[in-house]
C-alpha atoms as a PDB file:
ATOM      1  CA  UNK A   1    -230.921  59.767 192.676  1.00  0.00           C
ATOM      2  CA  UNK A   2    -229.159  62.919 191.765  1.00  0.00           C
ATOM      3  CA  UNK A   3    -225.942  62.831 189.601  1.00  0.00           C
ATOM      4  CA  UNK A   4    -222.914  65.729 190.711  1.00  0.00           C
ATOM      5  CA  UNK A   5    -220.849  66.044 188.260  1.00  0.00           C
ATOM      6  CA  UNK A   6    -217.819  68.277 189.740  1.00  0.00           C
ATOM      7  CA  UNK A   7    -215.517  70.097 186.946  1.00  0.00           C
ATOM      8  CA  UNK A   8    -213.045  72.925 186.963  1.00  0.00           C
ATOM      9  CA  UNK A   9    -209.842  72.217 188.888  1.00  0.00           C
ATOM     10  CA  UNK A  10    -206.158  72.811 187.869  1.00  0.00           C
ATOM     11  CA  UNK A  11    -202.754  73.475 188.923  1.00  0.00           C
ATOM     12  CA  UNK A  12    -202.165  76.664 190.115  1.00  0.00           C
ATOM     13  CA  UNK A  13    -199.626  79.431 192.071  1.00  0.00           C
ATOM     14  CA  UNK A  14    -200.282  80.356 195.309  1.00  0.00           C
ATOM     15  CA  UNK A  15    -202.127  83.543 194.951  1.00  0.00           C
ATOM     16  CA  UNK A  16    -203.973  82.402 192.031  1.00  0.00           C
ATOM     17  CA  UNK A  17    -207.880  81.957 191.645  1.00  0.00           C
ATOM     18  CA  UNK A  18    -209.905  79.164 190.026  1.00  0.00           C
ATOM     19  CA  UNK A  19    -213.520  78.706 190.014  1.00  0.00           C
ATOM     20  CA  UNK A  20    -215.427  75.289 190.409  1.00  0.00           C
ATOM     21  CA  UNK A  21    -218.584  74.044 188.823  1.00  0.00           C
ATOM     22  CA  UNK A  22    -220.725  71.494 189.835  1.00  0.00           C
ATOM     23  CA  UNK A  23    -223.940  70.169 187.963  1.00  0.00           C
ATOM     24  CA  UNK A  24    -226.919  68.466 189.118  1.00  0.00           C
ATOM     25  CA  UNK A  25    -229.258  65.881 187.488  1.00  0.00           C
ATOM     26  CA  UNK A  26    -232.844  66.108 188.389  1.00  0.00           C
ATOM     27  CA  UNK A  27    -235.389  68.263 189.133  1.00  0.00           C
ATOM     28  CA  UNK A  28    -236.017  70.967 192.122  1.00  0.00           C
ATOM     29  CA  UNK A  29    -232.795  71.503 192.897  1.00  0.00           C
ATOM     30  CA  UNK A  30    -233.637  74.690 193.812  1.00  0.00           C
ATOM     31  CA  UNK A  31    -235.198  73.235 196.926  1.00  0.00           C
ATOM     32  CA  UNK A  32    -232.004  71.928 198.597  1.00  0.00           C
ATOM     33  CA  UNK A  33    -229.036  73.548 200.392  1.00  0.00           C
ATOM     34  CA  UNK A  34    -225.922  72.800 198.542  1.00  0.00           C
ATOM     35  CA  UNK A  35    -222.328  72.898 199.359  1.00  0.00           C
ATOM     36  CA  UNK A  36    -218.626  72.455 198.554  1.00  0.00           C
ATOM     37  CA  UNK A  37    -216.634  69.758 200.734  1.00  0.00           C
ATOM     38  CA  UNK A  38    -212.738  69.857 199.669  1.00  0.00           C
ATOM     39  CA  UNK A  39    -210.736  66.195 200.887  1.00  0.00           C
ATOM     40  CA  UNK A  40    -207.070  66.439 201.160  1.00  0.00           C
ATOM     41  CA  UNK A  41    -204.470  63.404 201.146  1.00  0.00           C
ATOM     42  CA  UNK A  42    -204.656  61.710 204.498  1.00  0.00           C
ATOM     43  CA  UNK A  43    -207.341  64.174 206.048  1.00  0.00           C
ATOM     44  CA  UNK A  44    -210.999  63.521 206.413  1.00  0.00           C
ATOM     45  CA  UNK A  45    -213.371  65.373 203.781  1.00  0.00           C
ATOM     46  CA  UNK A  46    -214.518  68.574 205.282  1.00  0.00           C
ATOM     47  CA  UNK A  47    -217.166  71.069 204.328  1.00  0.00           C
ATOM     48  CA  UNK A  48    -215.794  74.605 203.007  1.00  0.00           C
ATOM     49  CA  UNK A  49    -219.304  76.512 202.147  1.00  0.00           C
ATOM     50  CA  UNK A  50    -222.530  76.047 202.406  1.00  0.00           C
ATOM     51  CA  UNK A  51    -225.357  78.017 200.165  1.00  0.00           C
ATOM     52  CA  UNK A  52    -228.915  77.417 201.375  1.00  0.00           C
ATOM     53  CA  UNK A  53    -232.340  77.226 198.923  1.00  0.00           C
ATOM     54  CA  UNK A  54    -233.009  80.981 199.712  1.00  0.00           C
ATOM     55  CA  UNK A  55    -228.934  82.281 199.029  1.00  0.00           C
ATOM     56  CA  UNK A  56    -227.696  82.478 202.461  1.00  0.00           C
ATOM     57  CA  UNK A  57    -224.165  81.472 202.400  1.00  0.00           C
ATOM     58  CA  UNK A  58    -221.585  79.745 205.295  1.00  0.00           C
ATOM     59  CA  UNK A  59    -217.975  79.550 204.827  1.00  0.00           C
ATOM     60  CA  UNK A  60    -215.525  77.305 206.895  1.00  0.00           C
ATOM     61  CA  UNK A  61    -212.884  79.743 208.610  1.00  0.00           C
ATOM     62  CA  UNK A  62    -210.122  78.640 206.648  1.00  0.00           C
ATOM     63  CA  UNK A  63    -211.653  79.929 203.603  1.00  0.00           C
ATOM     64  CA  UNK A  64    -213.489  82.782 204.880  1.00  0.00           C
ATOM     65  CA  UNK A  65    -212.791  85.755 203.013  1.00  0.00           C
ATOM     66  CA  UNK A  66    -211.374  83.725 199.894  1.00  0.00           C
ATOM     67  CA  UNK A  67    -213.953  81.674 198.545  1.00  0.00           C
ATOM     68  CA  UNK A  68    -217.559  82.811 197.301  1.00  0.00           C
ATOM     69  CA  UNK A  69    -219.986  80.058 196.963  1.00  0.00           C
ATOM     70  CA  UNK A  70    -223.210  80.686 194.380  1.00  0.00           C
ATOM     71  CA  UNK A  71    -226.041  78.957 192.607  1.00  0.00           C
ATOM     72  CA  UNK A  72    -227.399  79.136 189.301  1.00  0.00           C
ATOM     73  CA  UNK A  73    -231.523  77.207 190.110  1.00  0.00           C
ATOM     74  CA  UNK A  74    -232.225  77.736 186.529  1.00  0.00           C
ATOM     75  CA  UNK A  75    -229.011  75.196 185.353  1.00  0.00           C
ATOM     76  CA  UNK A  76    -229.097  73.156 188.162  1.00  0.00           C
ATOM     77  CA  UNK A  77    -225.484  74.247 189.008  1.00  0.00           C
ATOM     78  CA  UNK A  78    -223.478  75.761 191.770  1.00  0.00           C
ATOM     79  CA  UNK A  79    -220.191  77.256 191.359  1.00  0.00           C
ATOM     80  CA  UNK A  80    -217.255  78.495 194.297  1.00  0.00           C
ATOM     81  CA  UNK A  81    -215.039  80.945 193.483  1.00  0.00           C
ATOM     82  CA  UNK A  82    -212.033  80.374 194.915  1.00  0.00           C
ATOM     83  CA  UNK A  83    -209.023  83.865 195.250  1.00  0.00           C
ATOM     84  CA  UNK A  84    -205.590  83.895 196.917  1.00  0.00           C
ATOM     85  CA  UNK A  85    -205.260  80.183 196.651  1.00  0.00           C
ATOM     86  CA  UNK A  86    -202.838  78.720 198.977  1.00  0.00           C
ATOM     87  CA  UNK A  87    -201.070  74.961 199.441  1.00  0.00           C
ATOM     88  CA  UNK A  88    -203.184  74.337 202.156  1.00  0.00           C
ATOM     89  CA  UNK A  89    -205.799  74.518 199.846  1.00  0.00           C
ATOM     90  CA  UNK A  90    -205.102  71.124 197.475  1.00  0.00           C
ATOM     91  CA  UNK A  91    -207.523  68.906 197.623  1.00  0.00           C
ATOM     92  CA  UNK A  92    -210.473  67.403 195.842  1.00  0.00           C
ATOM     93  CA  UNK A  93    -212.931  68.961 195.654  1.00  0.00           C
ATOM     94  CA  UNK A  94    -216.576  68.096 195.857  1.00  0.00           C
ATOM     95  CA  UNK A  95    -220.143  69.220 196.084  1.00  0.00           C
ATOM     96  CA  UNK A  96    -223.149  67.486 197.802  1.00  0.00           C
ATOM     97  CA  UNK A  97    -226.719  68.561 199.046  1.00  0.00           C
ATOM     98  CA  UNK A  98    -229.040  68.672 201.796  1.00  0.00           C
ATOM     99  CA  UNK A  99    -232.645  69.576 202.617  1.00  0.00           C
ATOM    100  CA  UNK A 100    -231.531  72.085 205.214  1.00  0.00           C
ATOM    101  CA  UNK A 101    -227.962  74.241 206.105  1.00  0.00           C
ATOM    102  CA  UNK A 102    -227.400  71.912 209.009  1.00  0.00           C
ATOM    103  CA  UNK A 103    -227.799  68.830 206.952  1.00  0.00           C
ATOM    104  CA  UNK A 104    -225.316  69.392 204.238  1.00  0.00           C
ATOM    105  CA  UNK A 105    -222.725  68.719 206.655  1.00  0.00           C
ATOM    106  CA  UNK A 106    -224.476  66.049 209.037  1.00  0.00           C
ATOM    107  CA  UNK A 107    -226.311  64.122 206.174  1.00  0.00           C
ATOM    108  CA  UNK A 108    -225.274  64.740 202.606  1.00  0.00           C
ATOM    109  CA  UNK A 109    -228.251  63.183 200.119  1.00  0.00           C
ATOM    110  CA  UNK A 110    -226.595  61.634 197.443  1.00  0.00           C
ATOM    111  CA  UNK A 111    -223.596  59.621 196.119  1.00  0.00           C
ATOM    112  CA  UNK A 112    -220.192  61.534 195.621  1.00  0.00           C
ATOM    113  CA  UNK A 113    -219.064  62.493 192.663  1.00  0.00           C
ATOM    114  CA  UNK A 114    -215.947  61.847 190.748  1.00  0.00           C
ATOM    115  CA  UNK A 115    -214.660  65.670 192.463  1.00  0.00           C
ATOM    116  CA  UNK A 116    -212.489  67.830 190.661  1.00  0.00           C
ATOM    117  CA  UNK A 117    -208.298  68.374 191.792  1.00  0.00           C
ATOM    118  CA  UNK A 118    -207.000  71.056 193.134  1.00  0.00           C
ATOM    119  CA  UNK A 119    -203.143  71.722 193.150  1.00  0.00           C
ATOM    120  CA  UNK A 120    -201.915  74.647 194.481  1.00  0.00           C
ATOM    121  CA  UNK A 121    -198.007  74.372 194.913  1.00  0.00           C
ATOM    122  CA  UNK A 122    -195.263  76.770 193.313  1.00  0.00           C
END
């Protein structure tokens, strides 16, 4: 079982950038398609980008634009970057795997993490 282990949130302006970290336990995590799912107070979790084994990336609409989603293979981590934060964008935030694109939002592998807040409010 794989271990997430999400880090890097704050309080922040609107208009202000953050960047989020998440680490992986185990081995060939280079194999799986990762992404970032964000869950705001009294809204289902959704998924906000998706980065596949090879580097190909997918970004919700909402975030499109904003947010950069990468992978480092060689730590076992993958990051977001998020710009031009907004209030719509609080939430926790949390990352999760899959062994294709289209699975990391229909069947995420392994237990959630703790996530990691995001505040964004002036």
């Amino acid at each position: 079982q794989v271990q997430l282990v999400e880090s890097g949130g704050g309080w922040l302006q609107p208009g202000g950038s953050l960047r989020l970290s998440c680490a992986a336990s185990g081995s060939r995590f280079s194999i799986y398609a990762m992404g970032w799912y964000r869950k705001a107070p009294g809204k289902q979790r959704e998924l906000v980008a998706i980065i596949s084994s090879g580097g190909s990336t997918v970004y919700a609409d909402s975030v499109k634009g904003r947010f950069t989603i990468s992978r480092d293979n060689a730590k076992n981590t993958v990051s977001l970057q998020m710009n031009s934060l907004k209030p719509e964008d609080t939430a926790v935030y949390y990352c999760n795997g899959g062994i294709s694109v289209s699975s990391v939002s229909t069947n995420p592998l392994w237990s959630w993490g703790q996530g990691t807040q995001v505040t964004v409010s002036s």
